[in-house]
C-alpha atoms as a PDB file:
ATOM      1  CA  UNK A   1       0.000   0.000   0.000  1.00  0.00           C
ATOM      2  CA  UNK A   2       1.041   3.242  -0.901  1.00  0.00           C
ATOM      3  CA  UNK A   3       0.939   6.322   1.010  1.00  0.00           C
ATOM      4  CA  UNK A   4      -1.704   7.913  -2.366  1.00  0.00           C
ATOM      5  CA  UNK A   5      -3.824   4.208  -1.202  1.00  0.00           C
ATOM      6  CA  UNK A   6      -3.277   4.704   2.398  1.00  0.00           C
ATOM      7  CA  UNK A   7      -5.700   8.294   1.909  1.00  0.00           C
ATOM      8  CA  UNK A   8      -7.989   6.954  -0.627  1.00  0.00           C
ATOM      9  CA  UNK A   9      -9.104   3.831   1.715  1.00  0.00           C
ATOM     10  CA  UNK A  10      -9.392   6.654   4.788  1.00  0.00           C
ATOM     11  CA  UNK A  11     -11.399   8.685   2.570  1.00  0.00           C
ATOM     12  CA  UNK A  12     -13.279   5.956   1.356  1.00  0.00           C
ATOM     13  CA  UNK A  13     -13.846   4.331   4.616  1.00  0.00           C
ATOM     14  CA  UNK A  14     -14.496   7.254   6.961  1.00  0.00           C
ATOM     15  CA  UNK A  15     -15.342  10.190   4.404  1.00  0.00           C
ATOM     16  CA  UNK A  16     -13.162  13.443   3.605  1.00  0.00           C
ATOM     17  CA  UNK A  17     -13.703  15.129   6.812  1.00  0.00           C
ATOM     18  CA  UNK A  18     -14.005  12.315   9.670  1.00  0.00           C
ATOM     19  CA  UNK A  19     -10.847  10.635   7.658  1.00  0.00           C
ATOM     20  CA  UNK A  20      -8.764  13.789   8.838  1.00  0.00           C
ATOM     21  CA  UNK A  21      -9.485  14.114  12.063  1.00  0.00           C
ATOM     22  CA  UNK A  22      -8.912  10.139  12.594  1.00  0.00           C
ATOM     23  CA  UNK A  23      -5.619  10.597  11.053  1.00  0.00           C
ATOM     24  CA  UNK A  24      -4.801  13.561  13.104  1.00  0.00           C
ATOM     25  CA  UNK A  25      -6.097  13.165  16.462  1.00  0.00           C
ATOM     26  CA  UNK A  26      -6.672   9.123  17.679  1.00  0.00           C
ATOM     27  CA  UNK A  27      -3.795   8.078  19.203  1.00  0.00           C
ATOM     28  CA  UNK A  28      -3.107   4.526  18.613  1.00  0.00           C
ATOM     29  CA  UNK A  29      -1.809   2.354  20.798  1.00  0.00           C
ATOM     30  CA  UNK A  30      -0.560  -0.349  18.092  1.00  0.00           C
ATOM     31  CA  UNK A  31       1.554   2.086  16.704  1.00  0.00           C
ATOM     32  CA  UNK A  32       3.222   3.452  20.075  1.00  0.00           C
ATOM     33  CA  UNK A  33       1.006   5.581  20.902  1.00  0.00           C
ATOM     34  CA  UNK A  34       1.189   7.847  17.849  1.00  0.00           C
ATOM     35  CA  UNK A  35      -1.513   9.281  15.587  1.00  0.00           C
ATOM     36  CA  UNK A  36      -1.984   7.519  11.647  1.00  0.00           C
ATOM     37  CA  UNK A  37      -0.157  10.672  10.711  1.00  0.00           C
ATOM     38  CA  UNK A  38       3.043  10.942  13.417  1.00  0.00           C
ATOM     39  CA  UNK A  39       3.117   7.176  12.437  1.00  0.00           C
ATOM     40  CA  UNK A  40       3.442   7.548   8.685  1.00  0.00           C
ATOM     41  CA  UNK A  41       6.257  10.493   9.386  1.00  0.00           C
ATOM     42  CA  UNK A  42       7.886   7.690  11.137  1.00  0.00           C
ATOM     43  CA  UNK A  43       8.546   5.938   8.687  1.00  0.00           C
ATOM     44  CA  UNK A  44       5.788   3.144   9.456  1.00  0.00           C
ATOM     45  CA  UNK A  45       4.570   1.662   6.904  1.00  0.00           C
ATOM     46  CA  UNK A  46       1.051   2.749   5.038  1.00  0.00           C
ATOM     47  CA  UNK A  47      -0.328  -0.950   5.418  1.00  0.00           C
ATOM     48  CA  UNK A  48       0.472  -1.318   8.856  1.00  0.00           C
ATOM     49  CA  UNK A  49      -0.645   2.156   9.716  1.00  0.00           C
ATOM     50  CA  UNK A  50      -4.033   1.660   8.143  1.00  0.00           C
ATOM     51  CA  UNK A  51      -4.746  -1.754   9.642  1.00  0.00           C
ATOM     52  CA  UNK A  52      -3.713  -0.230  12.806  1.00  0.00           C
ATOM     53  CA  UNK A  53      -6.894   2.287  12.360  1.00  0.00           C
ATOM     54  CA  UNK A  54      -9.253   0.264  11.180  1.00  0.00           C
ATOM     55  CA  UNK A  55      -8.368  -2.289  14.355  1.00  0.00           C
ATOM     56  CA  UNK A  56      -9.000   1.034  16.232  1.00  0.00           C
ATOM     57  CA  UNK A  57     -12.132   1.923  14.714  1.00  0.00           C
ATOM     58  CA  UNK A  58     -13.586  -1.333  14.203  1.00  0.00           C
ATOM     59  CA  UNK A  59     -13.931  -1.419  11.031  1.00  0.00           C
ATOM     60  CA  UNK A  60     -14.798  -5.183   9.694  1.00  0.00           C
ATOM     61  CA  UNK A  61     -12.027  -7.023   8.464  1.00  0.00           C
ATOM     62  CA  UNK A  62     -13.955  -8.074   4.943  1.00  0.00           C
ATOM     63  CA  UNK A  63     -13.634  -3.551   4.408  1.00  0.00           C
ATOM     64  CA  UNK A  64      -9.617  -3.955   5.084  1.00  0.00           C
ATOM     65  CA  UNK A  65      -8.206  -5.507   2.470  1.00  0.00           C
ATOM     66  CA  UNK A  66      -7.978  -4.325  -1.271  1.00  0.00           C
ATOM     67  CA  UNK A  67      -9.291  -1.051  -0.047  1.00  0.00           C
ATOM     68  CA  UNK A  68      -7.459   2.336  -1.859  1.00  0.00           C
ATOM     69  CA  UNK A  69      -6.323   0.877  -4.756  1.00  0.00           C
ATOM     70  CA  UNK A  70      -7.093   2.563  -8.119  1.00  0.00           C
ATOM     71  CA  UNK A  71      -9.360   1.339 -10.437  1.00  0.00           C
ATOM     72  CA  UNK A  72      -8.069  -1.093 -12.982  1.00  0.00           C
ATOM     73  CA  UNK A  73      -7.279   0.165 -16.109  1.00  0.00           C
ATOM     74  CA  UNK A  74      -9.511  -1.264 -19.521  1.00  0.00           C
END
């Protein structure tokens, strides 16, 4: 996951708004008690980071996987 994927699947998942304030405010203890965006600065990875929020948010794990990429080309 890339970190373009990483904001398309918050987006998607929590909408434009919500998404930001998730990213920037919950702390999150599976990433050391850091925020999805002091996380991402630190070099964690997108993937991790965003299963890390989801876990957080409980958001069901069929809406995890596959989310944020683009659409495939024709």
């Amino acid at each position: 996951m890339r970190t373009s994927e990483f904001t398309t699947a918050v987006t998607d998942e929590f909408g434009e708004a919500y998404g930001r304030v998730v990213t920037r405010d919950l702390v999150i203890a599976a990433l050391g008690d850091r925020t999805a965006d002091d996380a991402l600065a630190g070099g964690v990875p997108p993937r991790e980071v965003w299963l890390a929020l989801c876990a957080a948010e409980g958001v069901p794990i069929e809406r995890r996987h596959g989310v944020g990429l683009p659409e495939p080309r024709r």
